[in-house]
Structures are given as C-alpha cells and as structure tokens.
N, C-alpha and C. Protein backbone atom coordinates (compact mmCIF):
# COMPACT_ATOMS: atom_id res chain seq x y z
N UNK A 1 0.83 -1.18 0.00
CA UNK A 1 0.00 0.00 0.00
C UNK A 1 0.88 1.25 0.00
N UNK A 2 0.39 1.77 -0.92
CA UNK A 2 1.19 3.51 -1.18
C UNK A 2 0.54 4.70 0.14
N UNK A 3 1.88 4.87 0.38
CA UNK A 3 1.12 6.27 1.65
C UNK A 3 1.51 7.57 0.79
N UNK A 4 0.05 8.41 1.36
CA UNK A 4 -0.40 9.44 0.51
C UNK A 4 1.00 10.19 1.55
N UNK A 5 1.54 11.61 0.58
CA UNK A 5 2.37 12.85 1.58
C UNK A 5 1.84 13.53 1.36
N UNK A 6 1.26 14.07 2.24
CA UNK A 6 0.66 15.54 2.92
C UNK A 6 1.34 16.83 3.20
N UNK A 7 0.68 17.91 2.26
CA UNK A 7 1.19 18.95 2.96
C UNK A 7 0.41 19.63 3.99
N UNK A 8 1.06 20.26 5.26
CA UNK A 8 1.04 20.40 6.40
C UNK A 8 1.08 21.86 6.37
N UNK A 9 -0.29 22.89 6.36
CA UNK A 9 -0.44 24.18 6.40
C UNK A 9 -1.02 24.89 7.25
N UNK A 10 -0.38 25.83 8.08
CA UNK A 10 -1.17 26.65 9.22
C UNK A 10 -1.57 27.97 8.65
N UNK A 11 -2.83 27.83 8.76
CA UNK A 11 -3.54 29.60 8.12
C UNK A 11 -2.71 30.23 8.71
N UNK A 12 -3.13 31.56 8.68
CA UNK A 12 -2.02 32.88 8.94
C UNK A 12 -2.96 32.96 10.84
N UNK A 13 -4.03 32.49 10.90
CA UNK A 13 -4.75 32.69 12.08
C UNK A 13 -3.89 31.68 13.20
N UNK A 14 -4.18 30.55 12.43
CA UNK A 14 -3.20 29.50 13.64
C UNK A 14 -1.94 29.59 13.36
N UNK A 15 -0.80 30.51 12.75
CA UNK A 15 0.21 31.20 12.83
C UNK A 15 0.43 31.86 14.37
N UNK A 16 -0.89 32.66 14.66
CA UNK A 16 -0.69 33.63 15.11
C UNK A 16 -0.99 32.64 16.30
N UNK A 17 -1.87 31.76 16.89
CA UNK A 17 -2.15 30.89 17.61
C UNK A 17 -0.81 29.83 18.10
N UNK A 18 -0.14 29.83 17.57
CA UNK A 18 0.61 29.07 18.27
C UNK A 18 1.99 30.24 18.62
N UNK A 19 1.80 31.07 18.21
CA UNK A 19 3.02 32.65 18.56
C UNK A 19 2.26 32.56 20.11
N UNK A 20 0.94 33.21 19.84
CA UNK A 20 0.35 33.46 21.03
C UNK A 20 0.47 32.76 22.05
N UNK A 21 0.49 31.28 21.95
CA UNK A 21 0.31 30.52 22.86
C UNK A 21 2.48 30.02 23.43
N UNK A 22 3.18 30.14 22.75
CA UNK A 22 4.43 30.08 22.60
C UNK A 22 4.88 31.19 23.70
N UNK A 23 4.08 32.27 23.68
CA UNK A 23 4.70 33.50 24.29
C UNK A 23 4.23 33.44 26.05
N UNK A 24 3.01 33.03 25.55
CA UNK A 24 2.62 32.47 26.91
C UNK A 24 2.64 31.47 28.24
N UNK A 25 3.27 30.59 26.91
CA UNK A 25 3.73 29.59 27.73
C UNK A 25 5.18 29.59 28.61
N UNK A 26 5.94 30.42 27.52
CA UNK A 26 7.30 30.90 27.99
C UNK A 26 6.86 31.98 29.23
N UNK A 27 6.15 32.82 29.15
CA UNK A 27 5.76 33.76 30.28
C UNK A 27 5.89 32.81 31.24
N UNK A 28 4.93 31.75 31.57
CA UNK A 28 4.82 30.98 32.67
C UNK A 28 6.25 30.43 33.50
N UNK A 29 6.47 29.84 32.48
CA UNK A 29 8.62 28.96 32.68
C UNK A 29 9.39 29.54 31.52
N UNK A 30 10.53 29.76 31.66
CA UNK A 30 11.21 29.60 30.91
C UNK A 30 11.70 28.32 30.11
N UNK A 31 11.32 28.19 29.23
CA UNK A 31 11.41 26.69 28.45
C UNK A 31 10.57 26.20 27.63
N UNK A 32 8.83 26.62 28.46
CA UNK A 32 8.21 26.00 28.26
C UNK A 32 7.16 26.03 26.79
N UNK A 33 7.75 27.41 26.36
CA UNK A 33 7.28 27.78 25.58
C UNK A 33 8.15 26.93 24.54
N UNK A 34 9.19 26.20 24.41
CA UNK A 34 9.96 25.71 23.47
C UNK A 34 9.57 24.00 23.89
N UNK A 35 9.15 23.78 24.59
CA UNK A 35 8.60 22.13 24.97
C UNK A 35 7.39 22.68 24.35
N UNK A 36 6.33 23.33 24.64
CA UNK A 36 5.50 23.51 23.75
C UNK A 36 5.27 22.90 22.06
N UNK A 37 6.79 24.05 21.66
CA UNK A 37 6.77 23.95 19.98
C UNK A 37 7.10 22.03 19.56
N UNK A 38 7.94 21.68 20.47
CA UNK A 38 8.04 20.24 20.63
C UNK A 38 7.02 19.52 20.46
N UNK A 39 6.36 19.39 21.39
CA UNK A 39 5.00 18.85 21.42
C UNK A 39 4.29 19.00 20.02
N UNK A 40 4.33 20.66 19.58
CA UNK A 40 3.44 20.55 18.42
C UNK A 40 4.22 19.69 17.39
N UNK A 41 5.87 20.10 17.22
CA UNK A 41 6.20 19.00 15.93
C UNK A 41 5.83 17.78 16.19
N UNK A 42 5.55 17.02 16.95
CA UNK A 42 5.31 15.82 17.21
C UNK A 42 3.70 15.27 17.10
N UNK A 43 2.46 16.27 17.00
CA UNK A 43 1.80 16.24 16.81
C UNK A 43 1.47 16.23 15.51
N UNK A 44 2.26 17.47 14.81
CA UNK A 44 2.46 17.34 13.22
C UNK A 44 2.50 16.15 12.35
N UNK A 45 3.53 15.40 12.82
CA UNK A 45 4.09 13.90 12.42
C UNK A 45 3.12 13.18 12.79
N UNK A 46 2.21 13.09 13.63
CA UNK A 46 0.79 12.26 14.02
C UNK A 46 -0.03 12.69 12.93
N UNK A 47 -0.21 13.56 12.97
CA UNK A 47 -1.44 14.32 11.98
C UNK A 47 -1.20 13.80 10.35
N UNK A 48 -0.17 14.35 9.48
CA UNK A 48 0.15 13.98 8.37
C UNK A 48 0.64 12.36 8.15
N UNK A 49 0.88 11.46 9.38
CA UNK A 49 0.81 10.35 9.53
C UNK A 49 -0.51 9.36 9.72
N UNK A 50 -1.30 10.11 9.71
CA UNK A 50 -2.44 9.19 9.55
C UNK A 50 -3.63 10.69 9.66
N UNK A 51 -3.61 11.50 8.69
CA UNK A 51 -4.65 12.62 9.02
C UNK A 51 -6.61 11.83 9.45
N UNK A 52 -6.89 10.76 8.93
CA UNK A 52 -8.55 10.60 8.56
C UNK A 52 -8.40 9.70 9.82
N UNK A 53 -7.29 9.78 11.18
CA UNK A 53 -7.59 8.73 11.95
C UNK A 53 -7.99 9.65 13.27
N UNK A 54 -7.96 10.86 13.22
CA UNK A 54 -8.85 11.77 14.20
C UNK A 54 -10.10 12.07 14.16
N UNK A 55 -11.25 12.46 15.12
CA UNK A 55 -12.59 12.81 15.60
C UNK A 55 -12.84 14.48 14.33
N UNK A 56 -14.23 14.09 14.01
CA UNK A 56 -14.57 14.92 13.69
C UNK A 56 -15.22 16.02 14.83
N UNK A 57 -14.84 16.96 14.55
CA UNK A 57 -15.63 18.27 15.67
C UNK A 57 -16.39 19.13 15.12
N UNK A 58 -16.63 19.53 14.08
CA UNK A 58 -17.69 20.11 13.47
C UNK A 58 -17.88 20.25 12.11
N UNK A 59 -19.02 20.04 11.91
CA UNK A 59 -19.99 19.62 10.76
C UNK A 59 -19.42 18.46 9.85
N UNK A 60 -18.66 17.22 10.27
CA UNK A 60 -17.88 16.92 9.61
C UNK A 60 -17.51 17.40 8.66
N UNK A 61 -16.43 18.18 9.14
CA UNK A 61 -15.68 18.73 8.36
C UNK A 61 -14.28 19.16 8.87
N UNK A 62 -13.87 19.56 10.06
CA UNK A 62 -13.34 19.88 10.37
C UNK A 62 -12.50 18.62 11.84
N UNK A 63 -11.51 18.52 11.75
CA UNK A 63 -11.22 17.14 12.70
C UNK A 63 -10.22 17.87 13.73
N UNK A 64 -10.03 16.97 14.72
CA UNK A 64 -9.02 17.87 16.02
C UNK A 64 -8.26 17.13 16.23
N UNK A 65 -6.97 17.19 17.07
CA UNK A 65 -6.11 16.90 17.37
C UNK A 65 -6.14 17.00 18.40
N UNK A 66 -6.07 15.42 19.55
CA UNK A 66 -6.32 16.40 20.84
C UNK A 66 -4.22 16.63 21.41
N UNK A 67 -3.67 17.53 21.77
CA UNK A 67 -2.24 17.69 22.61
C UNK A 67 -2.07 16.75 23.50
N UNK A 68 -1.57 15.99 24.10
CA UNK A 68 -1.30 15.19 25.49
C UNK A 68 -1.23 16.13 26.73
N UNK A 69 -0.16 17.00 26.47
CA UNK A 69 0.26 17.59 27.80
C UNK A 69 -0.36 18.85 27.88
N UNK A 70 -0.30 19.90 27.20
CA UNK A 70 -1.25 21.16 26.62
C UNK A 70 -2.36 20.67 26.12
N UNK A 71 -3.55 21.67 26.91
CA UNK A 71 -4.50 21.70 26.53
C UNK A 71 -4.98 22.72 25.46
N UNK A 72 -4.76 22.06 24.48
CA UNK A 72 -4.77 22.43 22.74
C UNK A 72 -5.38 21.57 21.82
N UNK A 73 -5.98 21.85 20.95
CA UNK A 73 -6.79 21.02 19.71
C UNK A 73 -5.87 21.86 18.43
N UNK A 74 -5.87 20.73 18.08
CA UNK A 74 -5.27 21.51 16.66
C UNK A 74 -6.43 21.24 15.46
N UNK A 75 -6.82 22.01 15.36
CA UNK A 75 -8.19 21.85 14.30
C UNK A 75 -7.65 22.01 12.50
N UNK A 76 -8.14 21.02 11.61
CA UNK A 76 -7.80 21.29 10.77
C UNK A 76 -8.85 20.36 9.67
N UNK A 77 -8.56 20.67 8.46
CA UNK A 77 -9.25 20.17 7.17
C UNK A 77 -8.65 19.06 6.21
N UNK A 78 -9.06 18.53 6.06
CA UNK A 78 -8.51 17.82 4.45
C UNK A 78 -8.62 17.65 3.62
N UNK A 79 -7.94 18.90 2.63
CA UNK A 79 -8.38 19.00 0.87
C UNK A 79 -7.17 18.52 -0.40
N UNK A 80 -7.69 17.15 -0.23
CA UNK A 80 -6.28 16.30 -1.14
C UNK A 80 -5.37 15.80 -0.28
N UNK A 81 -4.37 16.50 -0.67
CA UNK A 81 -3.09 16.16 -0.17
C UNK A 81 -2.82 17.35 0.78
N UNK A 82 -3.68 18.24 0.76
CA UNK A 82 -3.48 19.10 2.17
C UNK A 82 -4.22 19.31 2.99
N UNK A 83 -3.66 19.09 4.28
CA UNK A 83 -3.40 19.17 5.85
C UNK A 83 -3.80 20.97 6.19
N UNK A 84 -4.83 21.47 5.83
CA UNK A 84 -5.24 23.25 6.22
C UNK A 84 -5.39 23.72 7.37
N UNK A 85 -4.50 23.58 8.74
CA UNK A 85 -4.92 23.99 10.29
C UNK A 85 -5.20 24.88 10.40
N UNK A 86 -6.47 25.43 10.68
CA UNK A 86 -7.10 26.87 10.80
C UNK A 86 -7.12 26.97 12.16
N UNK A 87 -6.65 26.13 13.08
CA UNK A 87 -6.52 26.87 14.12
C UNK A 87 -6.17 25.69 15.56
N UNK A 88 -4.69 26.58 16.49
CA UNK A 88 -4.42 26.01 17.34
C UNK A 88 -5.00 26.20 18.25
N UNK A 89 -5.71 25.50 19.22
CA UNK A 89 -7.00 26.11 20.06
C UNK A 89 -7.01 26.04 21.28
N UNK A 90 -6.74 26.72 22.06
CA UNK A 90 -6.91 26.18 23.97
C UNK A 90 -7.95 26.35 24.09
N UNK A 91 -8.19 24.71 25.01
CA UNK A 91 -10.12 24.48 25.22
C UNK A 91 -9.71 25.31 26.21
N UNK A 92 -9.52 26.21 26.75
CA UNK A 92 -10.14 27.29 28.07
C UNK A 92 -10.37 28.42 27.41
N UNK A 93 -10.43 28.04 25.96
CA UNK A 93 -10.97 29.72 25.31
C UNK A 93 -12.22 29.10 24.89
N UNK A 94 -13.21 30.23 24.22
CA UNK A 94 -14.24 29.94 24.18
C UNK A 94 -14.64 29.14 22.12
N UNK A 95 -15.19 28.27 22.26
CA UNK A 95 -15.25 27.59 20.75
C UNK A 95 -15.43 28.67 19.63
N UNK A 96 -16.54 30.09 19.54
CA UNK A 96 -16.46 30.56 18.47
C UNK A 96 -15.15 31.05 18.18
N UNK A 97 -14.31 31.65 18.69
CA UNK A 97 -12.87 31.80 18.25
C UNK A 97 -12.39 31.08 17.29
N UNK A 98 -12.63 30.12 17.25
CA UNK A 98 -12.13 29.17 15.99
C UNK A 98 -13.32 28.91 14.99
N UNK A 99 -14.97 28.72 15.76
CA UNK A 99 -15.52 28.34 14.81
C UNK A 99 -15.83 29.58 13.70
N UNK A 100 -15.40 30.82 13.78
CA UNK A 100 -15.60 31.64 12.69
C UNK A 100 -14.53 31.66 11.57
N UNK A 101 -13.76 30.90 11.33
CA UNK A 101 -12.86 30.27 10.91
C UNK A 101 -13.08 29.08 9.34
N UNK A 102 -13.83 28.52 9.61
CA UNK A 102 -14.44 27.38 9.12
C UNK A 102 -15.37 28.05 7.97
C-alpha cells in the first residue's frame, strides 16, 4: 500500500495561535514555551501520519487533534493532499474563536 504525503499548512490565524500561545507559555517557565513547539512537531508527524484517523468536531468537516500535555486542539481540514490547520486552540478559550474560521 502507497502512503499518501501531505502537505502540512497553518492559516495565517493558527500562525498567530501558536506565537500566542508560545509566548505564553514561555511567560509561565522559561522553556516551556519551546517544549511547547516540541509537542506541536510531534503532533504534526501524528497528523500527516495518519490525518482521517482523528474525531470529527464540526460539521464533519473539520477534525481535532487532541495535545497530550497542553491543553490544545489543533483543528484542521482535508483537501487532497493538504493538511489546512485553521486553528491552534486552547479548550479554556471559548469555541467561536475558531468556529468563525471554518
């Protein structure tokens, strides 16, 4: 069996979503904001490693990623061969934040 390669794209919104959350996390510890970005490459490699094996979260259409250690969803689409993350999401924010997005 042939595995599909995916490209792996963060809107300019979940750009700014994982800055945001990077800056914040470093606020907290020093470090932590760089274990953070860790976590996300590693999530990356999950995601484009098997994208159609995550939960749909809305309207099927849109699927999440849940983080292990951060509480983060990485929300994203799949059109072809691309991986479209519209948005890195901390569940302690409120859902329309992302769902205007979609």
């Amino acid at each position: 069996m042939r595995r599909i390669s995916y490209n792996y794209r963060l809107s300019e919104e979940a750009e700014w979503d994982v800055y945001e959350s990077f800056l914040w996390y470093e606020n907290q510890r020093l470090g932590l904001g760089e274990e953070f970005l860790e976590e996300l490459e590693l999530a990356e490699n999950a995601i484009t490693s098997n994208p159609e094996g995550f939960a749909f979260r809305y309207k099927k259409k849109v699927r999440a990623y849940v983080m292990g250690r951060f509480p983060i969803l990485i929300l994203y689409i799949i059109n072809g061969k691309n991986i479209d993350v519209i948005a890195v999401f901390n569940t302690n924010q409120h859902p329309k934040k992302w769902k205007n997005r979609v």
